[in-house]
N, C-alpha and C. Protein backbone atom coordinates (compact mmCIF):
# COMPACT_ATOMS: atom_id res chain seq x y z
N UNK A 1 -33.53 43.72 -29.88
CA UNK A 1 -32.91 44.97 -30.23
C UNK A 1 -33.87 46.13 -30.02
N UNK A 2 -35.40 46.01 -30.13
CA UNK A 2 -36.20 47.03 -30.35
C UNK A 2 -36.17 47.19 -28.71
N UNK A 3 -36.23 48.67 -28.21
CA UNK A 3 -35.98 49.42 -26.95
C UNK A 3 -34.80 49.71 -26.73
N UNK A 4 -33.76 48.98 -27.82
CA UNK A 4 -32.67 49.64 -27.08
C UNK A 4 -32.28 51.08 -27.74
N UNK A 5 -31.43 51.47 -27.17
CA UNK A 5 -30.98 52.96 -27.71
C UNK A 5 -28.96 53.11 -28.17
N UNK A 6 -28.90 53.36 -28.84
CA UNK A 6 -27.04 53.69 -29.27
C UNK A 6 -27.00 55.30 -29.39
N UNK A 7 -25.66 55.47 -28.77
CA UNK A 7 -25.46 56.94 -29.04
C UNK A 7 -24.09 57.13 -29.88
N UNK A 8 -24.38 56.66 -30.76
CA UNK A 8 -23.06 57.01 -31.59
C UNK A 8 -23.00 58.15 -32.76
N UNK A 9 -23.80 59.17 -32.25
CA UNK A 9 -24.12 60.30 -32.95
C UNK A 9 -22.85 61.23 -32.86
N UNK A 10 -22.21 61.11 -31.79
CA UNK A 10 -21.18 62.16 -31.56
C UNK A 10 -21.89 63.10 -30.53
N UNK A 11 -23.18 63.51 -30.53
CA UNK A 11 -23.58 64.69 -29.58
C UNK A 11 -24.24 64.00 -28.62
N UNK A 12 -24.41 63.17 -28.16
CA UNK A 12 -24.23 62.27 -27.65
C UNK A 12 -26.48 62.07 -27.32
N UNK A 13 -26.61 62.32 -28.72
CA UNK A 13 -27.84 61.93 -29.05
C UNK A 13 -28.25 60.43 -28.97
N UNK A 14 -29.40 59.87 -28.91
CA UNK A 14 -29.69 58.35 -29.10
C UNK A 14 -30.44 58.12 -29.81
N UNK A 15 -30.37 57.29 -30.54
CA UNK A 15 -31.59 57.05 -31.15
C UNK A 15 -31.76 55.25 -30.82
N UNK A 16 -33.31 54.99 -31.19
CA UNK A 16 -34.08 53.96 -30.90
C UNK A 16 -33.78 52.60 -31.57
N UNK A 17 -33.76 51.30 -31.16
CA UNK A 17 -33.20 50.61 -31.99
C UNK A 17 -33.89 49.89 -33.13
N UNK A 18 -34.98 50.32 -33.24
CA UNK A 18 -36.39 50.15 -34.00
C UNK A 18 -35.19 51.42 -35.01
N UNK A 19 -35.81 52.60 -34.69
CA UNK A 19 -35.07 53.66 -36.14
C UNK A 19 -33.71 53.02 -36.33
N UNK A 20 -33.18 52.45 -35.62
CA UNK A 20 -31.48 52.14 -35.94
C UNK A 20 -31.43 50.76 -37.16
N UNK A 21 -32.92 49.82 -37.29
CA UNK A 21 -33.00 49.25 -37.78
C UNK A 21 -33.04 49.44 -38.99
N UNK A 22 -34.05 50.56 -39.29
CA UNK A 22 -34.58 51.14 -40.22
C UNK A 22 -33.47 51.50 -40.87
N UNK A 23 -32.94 52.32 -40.29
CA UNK A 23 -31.84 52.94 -41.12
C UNK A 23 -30.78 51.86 -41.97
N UNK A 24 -30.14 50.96 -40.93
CA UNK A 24 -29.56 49.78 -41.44
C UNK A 24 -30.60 49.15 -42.69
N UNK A 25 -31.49 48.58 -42.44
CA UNK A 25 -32.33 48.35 -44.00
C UNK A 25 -32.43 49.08 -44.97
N UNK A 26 -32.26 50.33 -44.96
CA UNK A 26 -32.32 51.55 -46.03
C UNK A 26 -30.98 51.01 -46.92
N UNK A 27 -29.72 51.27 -45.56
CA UNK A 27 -28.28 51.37 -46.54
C UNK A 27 -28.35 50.26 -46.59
N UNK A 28 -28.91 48.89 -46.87
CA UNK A 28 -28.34 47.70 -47.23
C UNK A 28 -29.17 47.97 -48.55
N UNK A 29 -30.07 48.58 -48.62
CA UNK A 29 -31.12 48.55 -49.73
C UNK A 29 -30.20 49.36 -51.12
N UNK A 30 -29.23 50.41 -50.68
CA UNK A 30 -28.62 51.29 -51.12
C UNK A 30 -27.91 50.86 -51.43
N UNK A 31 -27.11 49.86 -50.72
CA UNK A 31 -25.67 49.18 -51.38
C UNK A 31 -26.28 48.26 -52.24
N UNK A 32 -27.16 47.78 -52.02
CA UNK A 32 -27.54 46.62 -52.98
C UNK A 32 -27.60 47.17 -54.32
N UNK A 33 -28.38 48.15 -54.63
CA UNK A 33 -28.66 48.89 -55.74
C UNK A 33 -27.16 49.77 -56.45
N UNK A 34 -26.42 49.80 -55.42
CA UNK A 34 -25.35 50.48 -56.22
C UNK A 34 -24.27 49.73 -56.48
N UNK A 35 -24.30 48.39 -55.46
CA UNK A 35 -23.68 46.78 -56.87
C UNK A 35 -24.26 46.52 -57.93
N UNK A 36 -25.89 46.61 -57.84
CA UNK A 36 -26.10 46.31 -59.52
C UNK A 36 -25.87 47.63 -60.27
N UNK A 37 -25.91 48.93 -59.65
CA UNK A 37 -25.37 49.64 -61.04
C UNK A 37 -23.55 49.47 -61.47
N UNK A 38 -22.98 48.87 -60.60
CA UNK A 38 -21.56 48.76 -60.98
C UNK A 38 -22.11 47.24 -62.08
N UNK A 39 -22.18 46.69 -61.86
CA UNK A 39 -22.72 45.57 -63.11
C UNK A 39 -23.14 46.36 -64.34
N UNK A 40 -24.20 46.83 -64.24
CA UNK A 40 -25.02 47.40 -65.53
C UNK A 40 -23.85 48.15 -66.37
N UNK A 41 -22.97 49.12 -65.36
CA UNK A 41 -22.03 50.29 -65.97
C UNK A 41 -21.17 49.49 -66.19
N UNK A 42 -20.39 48.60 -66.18
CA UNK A 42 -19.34 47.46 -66.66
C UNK A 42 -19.81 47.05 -67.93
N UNK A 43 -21.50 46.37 -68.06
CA UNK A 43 -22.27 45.83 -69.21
C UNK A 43 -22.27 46.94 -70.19
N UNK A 44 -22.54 47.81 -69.88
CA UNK A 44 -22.45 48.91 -70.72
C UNK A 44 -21.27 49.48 -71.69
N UNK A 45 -20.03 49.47 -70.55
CA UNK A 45 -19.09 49.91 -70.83
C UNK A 45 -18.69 48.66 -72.27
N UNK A 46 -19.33 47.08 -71.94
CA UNK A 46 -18.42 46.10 -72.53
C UNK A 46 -19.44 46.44 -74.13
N UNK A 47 -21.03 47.10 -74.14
CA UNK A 47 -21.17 46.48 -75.06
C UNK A 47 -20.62 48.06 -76.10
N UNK A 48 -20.25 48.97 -75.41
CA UNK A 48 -20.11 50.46 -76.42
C UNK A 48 -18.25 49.62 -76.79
N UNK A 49 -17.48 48.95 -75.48
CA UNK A 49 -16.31 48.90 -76.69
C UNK A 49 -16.27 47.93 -77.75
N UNK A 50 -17.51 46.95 -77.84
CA UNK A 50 -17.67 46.09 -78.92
C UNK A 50 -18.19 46.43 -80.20
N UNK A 51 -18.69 47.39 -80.18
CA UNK A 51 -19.63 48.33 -80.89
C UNK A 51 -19.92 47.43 -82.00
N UNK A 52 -20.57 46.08 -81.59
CA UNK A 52 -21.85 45.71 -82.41
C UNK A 52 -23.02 46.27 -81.87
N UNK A 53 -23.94 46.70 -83.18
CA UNK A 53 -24.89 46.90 -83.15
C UNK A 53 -26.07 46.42 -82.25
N UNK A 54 -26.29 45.16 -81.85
CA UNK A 54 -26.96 44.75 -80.67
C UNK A 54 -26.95 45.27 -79.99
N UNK A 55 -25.60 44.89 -79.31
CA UNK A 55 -25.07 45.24 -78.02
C UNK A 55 -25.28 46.83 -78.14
N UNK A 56 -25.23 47.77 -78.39
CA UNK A 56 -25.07 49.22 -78.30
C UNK A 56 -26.78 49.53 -78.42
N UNK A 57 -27.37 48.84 -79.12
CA UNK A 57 -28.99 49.13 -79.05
C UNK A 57 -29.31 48.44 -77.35
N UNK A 58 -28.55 47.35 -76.53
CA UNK A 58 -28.96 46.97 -75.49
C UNK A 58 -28.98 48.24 -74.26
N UNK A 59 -27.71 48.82 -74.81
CA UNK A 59 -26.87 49.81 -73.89
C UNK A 59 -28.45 50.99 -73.42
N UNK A 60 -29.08 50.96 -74.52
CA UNK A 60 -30.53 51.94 -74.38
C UNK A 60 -31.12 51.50 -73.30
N UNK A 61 -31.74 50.11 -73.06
CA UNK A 61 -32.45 49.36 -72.06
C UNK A 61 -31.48 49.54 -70.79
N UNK A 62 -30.20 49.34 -70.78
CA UNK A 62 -29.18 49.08 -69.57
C UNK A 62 -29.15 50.59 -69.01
N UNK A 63 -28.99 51.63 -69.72
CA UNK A 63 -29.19 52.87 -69.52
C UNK A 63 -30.31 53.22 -68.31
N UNK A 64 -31.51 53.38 -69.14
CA UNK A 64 -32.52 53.83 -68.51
C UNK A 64 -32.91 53.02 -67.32
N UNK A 65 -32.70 51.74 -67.00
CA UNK A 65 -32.42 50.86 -65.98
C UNK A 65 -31.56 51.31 -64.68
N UNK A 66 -30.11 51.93 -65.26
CA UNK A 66 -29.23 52.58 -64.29
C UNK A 66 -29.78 54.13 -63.67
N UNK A 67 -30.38 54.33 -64.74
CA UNK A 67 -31.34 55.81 -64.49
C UNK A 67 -32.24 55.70 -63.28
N UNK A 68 -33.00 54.55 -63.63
CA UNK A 68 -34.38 53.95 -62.45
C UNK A 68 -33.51 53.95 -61.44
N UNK A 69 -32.30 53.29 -60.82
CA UNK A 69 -31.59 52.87 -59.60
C UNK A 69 -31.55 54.10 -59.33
N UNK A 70 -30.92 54.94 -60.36
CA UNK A 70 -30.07 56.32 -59.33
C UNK A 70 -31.34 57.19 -58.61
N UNK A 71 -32.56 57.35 -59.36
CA UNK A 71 -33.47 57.38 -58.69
C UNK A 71 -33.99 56.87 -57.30
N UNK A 72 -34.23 55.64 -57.75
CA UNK A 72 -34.51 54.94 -56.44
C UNK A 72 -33.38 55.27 -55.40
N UNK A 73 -31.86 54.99 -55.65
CA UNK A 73 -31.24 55.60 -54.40
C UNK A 73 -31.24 57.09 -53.76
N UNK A 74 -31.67 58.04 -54.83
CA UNK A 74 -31.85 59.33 -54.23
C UNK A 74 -33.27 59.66 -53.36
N UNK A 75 -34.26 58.89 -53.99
CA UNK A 75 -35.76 58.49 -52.85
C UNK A 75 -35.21 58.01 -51.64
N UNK A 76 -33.89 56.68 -51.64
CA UNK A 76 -33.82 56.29 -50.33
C UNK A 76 -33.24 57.36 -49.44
N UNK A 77 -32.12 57.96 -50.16
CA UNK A 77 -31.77 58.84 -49.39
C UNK A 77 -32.34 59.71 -48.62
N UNK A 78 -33.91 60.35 -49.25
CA UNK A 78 -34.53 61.26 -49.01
C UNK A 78 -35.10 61.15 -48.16
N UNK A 79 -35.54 59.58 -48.05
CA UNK A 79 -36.45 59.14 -47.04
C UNK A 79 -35.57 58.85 -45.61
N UNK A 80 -34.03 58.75 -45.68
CA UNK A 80 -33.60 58.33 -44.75
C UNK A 80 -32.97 59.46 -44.26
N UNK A 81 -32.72 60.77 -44.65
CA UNK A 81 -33.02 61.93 -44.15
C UNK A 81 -33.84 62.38 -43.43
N UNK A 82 -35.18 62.50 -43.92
CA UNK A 82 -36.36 62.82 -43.40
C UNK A 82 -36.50 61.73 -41.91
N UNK A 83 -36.26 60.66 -42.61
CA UNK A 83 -36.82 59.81 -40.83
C UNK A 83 -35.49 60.28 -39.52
N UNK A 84 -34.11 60.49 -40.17
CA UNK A 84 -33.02 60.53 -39.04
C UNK A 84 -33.40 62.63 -38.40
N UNK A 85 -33.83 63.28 -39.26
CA UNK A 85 -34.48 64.34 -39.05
C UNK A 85 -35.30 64.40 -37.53
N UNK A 86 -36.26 63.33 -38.13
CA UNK A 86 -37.51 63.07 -37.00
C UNK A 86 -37.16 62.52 -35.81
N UNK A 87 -36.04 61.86 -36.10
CA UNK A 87 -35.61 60.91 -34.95
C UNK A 87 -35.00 61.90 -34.14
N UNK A 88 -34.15 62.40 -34.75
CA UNK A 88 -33.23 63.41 -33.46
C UNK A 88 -34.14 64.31 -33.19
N UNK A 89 -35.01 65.09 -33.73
CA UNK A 89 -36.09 66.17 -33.11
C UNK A 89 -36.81 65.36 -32.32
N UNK A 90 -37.52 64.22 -32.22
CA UNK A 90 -38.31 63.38 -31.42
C UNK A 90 -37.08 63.33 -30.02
N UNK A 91 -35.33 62.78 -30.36
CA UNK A 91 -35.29 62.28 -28.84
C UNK A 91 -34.70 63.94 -28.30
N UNK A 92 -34.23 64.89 -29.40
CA UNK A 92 -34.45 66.21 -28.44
C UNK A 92 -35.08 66.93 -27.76
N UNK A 93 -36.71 66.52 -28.50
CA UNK A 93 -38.15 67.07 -27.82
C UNK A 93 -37.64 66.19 -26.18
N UNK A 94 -37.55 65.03 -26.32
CA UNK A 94 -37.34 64.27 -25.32
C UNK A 94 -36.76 64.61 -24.23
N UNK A 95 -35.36 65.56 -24.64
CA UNK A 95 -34.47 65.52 -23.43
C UNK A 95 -34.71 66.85 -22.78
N UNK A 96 -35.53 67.82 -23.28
CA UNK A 96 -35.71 68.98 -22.64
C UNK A 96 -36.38 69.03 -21.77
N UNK A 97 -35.29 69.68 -20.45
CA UNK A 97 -35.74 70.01 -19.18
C UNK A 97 -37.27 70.28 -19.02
N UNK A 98 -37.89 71.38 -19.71
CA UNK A 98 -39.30 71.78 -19.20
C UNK A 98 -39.12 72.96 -18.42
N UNK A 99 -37.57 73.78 -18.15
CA UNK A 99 -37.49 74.86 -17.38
C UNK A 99 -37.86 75.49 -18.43
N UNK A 100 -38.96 76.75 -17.26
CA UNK A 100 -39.32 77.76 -17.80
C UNK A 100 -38.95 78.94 -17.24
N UNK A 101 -38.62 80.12 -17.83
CA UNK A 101 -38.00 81.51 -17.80
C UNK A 101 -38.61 81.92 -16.26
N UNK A 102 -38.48 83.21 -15.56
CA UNK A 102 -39.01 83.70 -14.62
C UNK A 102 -40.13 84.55 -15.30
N UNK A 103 -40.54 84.52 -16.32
CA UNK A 103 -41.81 85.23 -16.86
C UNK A 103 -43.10 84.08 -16.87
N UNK A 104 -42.33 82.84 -16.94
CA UNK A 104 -43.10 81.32 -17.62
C UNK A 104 -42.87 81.34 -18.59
N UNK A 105 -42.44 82.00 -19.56
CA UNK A 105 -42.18 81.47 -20.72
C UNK A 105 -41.16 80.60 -21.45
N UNK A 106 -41.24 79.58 -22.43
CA UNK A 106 -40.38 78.85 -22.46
C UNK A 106 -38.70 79.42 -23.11
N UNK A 107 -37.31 78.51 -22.64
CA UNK A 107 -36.39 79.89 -22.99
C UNK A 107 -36.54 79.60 -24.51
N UNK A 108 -35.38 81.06 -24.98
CA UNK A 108 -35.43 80.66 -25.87
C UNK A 108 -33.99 80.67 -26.30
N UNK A 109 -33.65 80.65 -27.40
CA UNK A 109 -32.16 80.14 -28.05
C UNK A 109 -31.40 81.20 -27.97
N UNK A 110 -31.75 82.74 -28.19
CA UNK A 110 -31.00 83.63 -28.30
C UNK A 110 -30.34 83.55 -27.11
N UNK A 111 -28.74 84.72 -27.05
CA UNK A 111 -28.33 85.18 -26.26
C UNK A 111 -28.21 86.30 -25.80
N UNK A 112 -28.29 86.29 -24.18
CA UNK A 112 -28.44 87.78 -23.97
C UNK A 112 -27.01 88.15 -24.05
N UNK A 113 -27.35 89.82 -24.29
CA UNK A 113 -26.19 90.68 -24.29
C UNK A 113 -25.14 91.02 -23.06
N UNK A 114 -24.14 91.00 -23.13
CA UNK A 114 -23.17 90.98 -22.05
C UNK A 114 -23.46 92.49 -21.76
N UNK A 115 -23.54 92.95 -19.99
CA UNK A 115 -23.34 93.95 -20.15
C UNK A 115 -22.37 94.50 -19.81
């Protein structure tokens, strides 16, 4: 898989199949973590409608536990932002021509004015 490239960006960007991996490991990492918070929030839910005392002192530990995940999934997110960021600026650096203006300078984004 590593060298190959997919363009299923829509702009008909590519990315690498090394980053395509990456990314796939992130969201499996993400779903994983947001099945166990559907567990924890079920556990939770079962021990507040039992409302023994145990169980509702557990709900403290199960809590701050679901807290840690939502964390951790907003790090993954962050991180899998930042790398799909890099990736498309890396294969855009990539695809640019190298034409330069009739001054030499490189163009730039604006547009000129119609006259």
């Amino acid at each position: 898989m590593e060298g190959d490239t997919f363009s299923g960006l829509g702009n008909g960007t590519q990315i690498d199949g090394k980053v395509f991996q990456t990314f796939q490991k992130s969201f499996v990492q993400v779903q994983n973590i947001l099945d166990q918070n559907r567990l924890l929030i079920n556990e939770i839910n079962q021990n507040h409608e039992s409302k023994i005392p145990d169980n509702l002192s557990r709900n403290v530990g199960l809590i701050r536990e679901l807290n840690n995940n939502i964390r951790r999934v907003v790090d993954l997110y962050a991180d899998l932002s930042c790398s799909f960021t890099k990736s498309v600026d890396a294969s855009s650096e990539g695809d640019s021509s190298g034409a330069l203006r009739p001054d030499g300078k490189p163009p730039t984004n604006k547009r000129s004015k119609p006259l």
